[in-house]
PDB file of N, CA and C in Angstrom:
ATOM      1  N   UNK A   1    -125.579 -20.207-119.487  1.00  0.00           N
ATOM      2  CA  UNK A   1    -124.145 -20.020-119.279  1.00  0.00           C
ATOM      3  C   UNK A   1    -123.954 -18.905-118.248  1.00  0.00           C
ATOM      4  N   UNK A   2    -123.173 -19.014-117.429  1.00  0.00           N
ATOM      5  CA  UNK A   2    -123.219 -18.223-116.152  1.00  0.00           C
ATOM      6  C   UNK A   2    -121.827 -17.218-116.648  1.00  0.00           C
ATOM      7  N   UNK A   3    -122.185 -15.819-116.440  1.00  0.00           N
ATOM      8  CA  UNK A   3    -121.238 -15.039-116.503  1.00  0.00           C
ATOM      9  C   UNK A   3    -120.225 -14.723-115.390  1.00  0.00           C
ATOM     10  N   UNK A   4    -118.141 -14.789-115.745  1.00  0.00           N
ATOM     11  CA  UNK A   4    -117.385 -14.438-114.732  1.00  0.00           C
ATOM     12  C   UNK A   4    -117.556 -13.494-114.336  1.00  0.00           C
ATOM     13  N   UNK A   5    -117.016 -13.089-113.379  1.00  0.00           N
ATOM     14  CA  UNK A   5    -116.540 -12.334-112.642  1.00  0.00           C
ATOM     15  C   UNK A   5    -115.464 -11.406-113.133  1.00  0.00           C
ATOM     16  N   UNK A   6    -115.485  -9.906-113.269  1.00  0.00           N
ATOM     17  CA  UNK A   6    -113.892  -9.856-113.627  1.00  0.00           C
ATOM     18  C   UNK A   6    -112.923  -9.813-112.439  1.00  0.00           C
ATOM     19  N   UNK A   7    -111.351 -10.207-113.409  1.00  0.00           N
ATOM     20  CA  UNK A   7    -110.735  -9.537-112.545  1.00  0.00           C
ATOM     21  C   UNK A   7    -109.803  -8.706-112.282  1.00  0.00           C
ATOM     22  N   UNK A   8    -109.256  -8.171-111.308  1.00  0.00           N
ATOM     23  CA  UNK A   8    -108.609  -6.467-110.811  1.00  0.00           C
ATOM     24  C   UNK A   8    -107.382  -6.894-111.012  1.00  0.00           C
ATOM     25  N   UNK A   9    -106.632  -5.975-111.577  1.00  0.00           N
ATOM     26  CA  UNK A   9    -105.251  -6.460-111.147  1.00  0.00           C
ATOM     27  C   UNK A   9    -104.425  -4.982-111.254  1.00  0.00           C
ATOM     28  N   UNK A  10    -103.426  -4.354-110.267  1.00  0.00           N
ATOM     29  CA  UNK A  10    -102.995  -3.143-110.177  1.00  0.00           C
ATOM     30  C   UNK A  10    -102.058  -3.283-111.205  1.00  0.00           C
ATOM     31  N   UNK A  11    -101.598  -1.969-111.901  1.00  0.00           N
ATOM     32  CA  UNK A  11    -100.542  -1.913-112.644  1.00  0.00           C
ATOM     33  C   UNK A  11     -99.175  -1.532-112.152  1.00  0.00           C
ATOM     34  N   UNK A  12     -98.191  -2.021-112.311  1.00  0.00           N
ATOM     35  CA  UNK A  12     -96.895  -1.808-111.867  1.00  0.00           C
ATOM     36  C   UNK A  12     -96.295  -0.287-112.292  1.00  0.00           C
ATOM     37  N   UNK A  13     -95.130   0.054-111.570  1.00  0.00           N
ATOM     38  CA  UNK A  13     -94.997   1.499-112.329  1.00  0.00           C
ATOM     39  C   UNK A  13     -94.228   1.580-113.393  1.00  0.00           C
ATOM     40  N   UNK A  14     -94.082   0.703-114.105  1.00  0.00           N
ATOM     41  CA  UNK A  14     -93.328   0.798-115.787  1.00  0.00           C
ATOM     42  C   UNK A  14     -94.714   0.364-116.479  1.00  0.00           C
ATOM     43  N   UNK A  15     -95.933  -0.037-116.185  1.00  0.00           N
ATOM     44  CA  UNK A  15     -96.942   0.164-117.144  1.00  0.00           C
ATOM     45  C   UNK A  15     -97.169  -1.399-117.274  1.00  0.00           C
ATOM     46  N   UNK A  16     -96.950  -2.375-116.426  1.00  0.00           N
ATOM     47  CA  UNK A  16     -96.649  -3.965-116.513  1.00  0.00           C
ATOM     48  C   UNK A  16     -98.246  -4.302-116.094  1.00  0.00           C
ATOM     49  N   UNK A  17     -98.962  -5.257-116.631  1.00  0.00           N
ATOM     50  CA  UNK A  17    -100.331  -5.946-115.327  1.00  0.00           C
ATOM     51  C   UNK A  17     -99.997  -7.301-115.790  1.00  0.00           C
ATOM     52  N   UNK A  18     -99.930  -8.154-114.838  1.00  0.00           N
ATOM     53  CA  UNK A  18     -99.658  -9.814-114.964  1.00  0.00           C
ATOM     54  C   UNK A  18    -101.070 -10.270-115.386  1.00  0.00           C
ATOM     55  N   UNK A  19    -101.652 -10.889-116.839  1.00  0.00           N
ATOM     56  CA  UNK A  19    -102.337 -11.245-116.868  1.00  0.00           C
ATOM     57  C   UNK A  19    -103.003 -12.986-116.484  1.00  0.00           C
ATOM     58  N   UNK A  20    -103.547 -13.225-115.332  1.00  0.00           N
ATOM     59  CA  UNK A  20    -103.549 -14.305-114.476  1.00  0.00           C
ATOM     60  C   UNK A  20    -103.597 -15.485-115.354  1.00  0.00           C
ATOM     61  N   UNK A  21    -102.965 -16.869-114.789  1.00  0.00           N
ATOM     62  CA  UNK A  21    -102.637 -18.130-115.518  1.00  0.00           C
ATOM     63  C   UNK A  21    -104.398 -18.405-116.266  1.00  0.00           C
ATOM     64  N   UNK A  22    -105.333 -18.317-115.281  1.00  0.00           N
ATOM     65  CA  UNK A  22    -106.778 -19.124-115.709  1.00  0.00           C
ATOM     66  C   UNK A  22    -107.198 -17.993-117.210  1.00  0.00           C
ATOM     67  N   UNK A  23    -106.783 -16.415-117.268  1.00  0.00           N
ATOM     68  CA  UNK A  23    -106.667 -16.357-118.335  1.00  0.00           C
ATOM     69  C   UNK A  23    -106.178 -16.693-119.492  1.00  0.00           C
ATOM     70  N   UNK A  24    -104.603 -16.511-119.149  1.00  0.00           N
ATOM     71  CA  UNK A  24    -103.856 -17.133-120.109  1.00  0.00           C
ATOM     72  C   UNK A  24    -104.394 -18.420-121.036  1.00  0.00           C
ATOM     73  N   UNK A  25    -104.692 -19.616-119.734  1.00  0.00           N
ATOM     74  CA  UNK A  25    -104.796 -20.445-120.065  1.00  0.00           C
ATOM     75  C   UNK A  25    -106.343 -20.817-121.044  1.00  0.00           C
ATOM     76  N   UNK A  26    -107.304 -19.738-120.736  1.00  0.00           N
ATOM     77  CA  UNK A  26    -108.040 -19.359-121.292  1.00  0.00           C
ATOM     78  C   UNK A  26    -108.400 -18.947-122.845  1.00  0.00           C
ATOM     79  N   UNK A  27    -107.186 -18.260-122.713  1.00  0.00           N
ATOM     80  CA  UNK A  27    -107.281 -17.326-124.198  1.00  0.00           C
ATOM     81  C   UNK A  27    -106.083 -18.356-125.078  1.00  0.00           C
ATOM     82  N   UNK A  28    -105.352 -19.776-124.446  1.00  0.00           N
ATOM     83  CA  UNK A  28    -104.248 -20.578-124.869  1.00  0.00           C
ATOM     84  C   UNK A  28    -103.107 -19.514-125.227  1.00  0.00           C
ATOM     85  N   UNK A  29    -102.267 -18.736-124.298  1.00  0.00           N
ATOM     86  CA  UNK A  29    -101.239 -17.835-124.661  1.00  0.00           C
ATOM     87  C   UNK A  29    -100.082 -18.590-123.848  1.00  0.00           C
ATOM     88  N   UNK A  30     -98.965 -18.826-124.092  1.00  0.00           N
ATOM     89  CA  UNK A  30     -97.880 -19.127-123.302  1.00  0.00           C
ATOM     90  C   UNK A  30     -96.830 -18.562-123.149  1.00  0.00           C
ATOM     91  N   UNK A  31     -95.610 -18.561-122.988  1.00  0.00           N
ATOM     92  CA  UNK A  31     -94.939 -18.473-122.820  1.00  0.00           C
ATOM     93  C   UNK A  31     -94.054 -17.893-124.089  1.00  0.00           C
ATOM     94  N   UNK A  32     -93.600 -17.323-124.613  1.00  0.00           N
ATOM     95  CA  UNK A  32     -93.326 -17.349-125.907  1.00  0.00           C
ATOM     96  C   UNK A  32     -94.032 -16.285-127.185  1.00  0.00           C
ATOM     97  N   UNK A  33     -95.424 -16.815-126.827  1.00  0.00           N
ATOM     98  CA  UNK A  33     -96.262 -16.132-127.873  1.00  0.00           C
ATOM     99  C   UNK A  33     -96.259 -14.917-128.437  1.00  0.00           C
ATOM    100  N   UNK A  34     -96.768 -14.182-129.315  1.00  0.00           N
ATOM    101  CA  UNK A  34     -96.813 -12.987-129.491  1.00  0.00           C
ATOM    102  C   UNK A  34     -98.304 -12.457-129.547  1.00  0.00           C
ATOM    103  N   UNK A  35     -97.913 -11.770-128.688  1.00  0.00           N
ATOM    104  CA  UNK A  35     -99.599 -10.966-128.100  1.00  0.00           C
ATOM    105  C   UNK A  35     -99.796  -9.431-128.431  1.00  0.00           C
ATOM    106  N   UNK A  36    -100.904  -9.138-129.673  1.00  0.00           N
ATOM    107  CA  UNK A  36    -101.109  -7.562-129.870  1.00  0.00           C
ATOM    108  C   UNK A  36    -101.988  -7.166-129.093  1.00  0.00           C
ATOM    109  N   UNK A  37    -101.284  -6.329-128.826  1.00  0.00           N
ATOM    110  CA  UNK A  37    -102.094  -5.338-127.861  1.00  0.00           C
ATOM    111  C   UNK A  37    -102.639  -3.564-128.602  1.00  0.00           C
ATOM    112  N   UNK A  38    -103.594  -3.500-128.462  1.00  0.00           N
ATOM    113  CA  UNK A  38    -103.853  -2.089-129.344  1.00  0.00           C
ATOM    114  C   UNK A  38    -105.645  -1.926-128.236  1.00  0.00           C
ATOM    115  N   UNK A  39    -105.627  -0.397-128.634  1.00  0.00           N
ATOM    116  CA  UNK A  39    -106.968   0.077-127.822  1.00  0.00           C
ATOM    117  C   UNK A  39    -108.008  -0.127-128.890  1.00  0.00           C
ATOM    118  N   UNK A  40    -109.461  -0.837-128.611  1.00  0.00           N
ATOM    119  CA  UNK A  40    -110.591  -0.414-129.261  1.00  0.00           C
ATOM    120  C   UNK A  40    -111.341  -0.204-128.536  1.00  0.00           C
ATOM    121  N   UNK A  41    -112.407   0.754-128.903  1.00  0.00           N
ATOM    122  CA  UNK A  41    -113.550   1.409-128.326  1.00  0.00           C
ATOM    123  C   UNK A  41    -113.286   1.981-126.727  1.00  0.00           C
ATOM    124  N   UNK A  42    -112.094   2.403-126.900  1.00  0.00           N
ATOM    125  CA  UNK A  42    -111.471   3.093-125.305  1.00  0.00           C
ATOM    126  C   UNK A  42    -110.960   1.567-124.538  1.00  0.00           C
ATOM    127  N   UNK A  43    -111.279   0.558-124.899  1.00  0.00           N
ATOM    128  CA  UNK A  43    -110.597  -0.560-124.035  1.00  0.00           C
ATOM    129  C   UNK A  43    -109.335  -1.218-124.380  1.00  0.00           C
ATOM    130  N   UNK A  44    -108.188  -1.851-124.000  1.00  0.00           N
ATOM    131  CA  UNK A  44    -107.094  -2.245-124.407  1.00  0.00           C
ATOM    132  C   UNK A  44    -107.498  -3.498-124.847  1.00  0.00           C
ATOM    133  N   UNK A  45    -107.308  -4.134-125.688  1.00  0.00           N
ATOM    134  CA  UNK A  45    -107.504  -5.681-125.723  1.00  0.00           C
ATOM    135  C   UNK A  45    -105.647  -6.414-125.969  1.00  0.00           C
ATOM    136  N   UNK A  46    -105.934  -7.657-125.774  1.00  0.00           N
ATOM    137  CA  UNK A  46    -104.655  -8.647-125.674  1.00  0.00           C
ATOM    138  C   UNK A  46    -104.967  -9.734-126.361  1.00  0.00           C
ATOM    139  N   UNK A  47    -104.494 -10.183-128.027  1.00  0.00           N
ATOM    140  CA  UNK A  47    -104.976 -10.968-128.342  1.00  0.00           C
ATOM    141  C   UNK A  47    -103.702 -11.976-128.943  1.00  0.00           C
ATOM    142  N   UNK A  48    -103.773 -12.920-128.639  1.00  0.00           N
ATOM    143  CA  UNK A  48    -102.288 -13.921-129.416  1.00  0.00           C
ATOM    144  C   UNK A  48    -102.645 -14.069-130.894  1.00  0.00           C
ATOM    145  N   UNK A  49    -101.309 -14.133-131.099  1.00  0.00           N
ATOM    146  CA  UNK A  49    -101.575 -13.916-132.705  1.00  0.00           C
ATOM    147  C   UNK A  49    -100.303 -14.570-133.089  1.00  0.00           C
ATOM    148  N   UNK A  50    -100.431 -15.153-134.520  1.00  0.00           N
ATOM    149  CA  UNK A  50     -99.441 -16.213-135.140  1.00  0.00           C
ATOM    150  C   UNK A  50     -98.357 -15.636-135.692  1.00  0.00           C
ATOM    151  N   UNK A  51     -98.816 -14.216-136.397  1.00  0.00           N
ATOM    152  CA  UNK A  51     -97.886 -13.710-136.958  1.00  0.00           C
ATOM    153  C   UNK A  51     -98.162 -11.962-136.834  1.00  0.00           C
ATOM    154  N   UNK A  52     -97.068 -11.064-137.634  1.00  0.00           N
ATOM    155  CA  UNK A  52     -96.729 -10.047-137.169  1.00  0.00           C
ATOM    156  C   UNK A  52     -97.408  -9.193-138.432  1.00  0.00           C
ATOM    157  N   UNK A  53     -98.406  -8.167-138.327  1.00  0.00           N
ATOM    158  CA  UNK A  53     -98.416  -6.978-139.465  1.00  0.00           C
ATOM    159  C   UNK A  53     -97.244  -7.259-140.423  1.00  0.00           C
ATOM    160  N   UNK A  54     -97.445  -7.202-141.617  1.00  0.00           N
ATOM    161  CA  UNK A  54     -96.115  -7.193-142.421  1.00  0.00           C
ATOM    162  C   UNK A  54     -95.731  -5.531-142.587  1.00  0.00           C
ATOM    163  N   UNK A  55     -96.309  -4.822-142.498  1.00  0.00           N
ATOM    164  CA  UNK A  55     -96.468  -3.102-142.402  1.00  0.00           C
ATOM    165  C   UNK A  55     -95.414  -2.760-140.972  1.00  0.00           C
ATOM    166  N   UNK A  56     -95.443  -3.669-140.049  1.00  0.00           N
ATOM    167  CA  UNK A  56     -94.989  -3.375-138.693  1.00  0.00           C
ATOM    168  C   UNK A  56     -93.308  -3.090-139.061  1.00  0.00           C
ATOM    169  N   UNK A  57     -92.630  -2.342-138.552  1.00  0.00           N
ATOM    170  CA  UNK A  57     -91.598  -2.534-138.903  1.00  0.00           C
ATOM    171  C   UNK A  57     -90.586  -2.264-137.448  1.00  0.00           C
ATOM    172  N   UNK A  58     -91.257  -1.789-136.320  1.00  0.00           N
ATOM    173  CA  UNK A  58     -91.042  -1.443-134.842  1.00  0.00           C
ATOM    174  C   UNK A  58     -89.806  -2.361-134.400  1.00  0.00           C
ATOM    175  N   UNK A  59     -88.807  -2.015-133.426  1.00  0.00           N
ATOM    176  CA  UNK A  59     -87.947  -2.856-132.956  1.00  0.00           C
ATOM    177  C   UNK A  59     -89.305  -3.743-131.948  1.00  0.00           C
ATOM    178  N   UNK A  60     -90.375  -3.660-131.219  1.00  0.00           N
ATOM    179  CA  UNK A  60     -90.958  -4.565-130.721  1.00  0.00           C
ATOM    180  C   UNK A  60     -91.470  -6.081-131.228  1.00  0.00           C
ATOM    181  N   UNK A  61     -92.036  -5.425-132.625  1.00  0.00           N
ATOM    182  CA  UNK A  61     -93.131  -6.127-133.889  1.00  0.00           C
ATOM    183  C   UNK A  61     -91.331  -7.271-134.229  1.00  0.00           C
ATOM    184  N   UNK A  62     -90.488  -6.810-134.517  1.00  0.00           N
ATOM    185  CA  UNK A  62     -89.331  -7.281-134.579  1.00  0.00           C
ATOM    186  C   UNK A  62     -88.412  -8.217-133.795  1.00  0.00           C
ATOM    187  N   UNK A  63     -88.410  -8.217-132.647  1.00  0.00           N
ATOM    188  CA  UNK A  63     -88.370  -8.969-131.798  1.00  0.00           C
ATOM    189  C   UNK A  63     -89.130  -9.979-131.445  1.00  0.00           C
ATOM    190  N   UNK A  64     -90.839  -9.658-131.271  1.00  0.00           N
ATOM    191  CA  UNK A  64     -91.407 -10.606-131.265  1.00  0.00           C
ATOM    192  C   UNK A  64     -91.700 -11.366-132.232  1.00  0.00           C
ATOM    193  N   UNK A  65     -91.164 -11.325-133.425  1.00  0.00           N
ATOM    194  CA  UNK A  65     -91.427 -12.036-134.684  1.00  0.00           C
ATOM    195  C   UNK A  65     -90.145 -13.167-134.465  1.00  0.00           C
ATOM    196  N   UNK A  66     -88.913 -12.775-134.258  1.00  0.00           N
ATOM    197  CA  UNK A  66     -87.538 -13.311-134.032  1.00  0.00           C
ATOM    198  C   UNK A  66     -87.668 -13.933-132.969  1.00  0.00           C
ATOM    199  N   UNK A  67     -88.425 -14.014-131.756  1.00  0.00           N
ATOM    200  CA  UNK A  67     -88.615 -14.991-130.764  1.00  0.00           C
ATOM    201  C   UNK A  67     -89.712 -15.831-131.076  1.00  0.00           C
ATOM    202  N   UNK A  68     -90.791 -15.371-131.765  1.00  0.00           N
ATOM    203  CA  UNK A  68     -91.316 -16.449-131.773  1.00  0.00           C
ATOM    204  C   UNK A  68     -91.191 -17.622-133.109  1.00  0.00           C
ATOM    205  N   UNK A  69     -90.242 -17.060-133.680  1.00  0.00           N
ATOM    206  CA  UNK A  69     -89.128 -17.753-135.135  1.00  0.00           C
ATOM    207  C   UNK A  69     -88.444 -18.998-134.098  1.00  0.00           C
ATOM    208  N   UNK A  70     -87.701 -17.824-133.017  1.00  0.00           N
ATOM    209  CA  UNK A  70     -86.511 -19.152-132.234  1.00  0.00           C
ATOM    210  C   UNK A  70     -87.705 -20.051-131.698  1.00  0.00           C
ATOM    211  N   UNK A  71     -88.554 -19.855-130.921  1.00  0.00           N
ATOM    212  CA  UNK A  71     -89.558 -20.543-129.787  1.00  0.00           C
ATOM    213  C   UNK A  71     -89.991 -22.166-131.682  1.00  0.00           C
ATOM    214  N   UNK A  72     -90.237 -21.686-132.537  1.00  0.00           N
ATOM    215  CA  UNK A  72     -90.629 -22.723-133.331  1.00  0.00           C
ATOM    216  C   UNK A  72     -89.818 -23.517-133.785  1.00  0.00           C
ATOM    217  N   UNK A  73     -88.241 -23.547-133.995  1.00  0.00           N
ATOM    218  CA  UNK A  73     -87.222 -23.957-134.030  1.00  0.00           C
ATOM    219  C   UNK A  73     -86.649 -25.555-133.270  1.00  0.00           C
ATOM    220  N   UNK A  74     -86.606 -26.499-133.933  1.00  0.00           N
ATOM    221  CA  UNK A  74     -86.052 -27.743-132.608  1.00  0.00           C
ATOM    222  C   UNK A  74     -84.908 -27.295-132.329  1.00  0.00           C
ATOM    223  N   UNK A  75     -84.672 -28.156-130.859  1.00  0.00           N
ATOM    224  CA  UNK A  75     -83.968 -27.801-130.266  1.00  0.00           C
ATOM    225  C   UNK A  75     -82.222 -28.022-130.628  1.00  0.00           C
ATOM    226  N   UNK A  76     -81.943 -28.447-131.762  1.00  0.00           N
ATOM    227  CA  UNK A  76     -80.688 -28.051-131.908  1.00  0.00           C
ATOM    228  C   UNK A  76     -80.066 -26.976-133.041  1.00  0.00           C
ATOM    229  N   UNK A  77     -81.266 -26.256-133.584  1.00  0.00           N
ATOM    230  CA  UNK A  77     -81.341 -25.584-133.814  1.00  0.00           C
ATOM    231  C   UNK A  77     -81.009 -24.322-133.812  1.00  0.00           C
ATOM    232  N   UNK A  78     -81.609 -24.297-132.124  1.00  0.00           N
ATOM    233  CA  UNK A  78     -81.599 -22.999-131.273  1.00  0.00           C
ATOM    234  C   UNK A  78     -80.365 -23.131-130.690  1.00  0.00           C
ATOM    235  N   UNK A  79     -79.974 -24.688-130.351  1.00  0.00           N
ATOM    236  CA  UNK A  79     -78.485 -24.325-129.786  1.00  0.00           C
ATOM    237  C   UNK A  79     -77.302 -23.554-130.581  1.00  0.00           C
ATOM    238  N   UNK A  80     -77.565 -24.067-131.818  1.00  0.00           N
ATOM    239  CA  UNK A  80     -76.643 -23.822-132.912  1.00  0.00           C
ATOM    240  C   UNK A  80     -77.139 -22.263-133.076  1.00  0.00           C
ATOM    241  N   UNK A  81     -77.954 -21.477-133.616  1.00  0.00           N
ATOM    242  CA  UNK A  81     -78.316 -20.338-133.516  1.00  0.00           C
ATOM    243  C   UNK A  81     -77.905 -19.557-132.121  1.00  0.00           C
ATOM    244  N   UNK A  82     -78.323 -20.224-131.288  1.00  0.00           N
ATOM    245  CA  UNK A  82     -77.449 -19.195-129.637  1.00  0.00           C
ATOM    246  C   UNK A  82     -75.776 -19.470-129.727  1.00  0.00           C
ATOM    247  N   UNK A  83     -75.041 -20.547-130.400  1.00  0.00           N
ATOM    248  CA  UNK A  83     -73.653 -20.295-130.283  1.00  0.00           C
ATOM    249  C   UNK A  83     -73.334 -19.533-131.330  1.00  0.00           C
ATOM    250  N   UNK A  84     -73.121 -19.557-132.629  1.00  0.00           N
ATOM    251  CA  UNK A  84     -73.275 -18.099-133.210  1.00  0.00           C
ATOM    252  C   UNK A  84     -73.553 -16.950-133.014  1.00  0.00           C
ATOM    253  N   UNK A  85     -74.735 -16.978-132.059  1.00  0.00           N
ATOM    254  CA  UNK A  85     -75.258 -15.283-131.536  1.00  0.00           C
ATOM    255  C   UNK A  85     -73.760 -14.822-130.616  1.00  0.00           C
ATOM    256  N   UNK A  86     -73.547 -15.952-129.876  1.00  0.00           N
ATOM    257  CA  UNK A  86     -72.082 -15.747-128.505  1.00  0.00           C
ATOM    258  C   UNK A  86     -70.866 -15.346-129.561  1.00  0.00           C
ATOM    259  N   UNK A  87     -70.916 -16.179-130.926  1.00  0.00           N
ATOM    260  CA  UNK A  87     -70.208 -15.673-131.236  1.00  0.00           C
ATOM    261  C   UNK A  87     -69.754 -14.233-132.119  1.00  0.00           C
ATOM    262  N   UNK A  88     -70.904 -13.794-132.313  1.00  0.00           N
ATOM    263  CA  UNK A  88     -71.094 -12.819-132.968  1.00  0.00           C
ATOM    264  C   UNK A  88     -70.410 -11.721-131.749  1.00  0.00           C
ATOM    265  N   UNK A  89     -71.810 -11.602-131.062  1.00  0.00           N
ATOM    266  CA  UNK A  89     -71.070 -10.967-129.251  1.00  0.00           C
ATOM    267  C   UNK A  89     -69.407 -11.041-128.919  1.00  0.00           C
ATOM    268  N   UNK A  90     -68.997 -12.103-128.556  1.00  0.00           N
ATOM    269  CA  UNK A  90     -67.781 -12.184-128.517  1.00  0.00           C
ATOM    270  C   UNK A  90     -66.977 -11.203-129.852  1.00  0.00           C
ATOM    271  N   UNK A  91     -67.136 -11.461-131.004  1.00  0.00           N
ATOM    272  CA  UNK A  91     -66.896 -10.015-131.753  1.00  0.00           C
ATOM    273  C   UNK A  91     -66.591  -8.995-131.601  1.00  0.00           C
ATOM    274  N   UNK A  92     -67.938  -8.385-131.266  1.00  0.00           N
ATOM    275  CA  UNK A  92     -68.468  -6.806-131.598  1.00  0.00           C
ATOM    276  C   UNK A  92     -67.489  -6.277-129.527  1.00  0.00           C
ATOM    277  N   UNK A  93     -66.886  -7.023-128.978  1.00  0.00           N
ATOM    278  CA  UNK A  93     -66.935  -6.793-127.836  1.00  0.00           C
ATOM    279  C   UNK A  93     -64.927  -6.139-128.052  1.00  0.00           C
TER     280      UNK A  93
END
């Protein structure tokens, strides 16, 4: 088995690195997913994951639990859930 290559990628200045499609597509992450990220052994790793720490209680861990709730949802679902959200908004406004 022949070993890759790695590869470089600069970091943006809010702390962003685009991790490239042949990874993505690699590690099966899309669009949507929820990906932990935490340091071991001094290295960052990025791993997709189904679900969230139940311990987590972070507005991040929170969000990505609630998107990837909507992302599993059919689609009239989500419509019905986004016109409620407008209307909630429309509310608080």
């Amino acid at each position: 088995m022949s070993k890759k290559k790695p590869v470089y990628r600069v970091m943006d200045r809010i702390g962003r690195v685009l991790i490239p499609k042949e990874l993505r597509d690699a590690a099966d992450m899309s669009f949507g997913d929820i990906i932990r990220i935490e340091v071991q052994k001094g290295a960052v790793t990025a791993k997709k994951v189904d679900i969230i720490d139940v311990d987590d209680h972070s507005p991040d861990a929170r969000d990505a639990y609630v998107f990837a709730a909507v992302k599993a949802m059919d689609k009239e679902i989500r419509l019905s859930l986004a016109a409620r959200l407008l209307e909630l908004l429309e509310k608080d406004k």
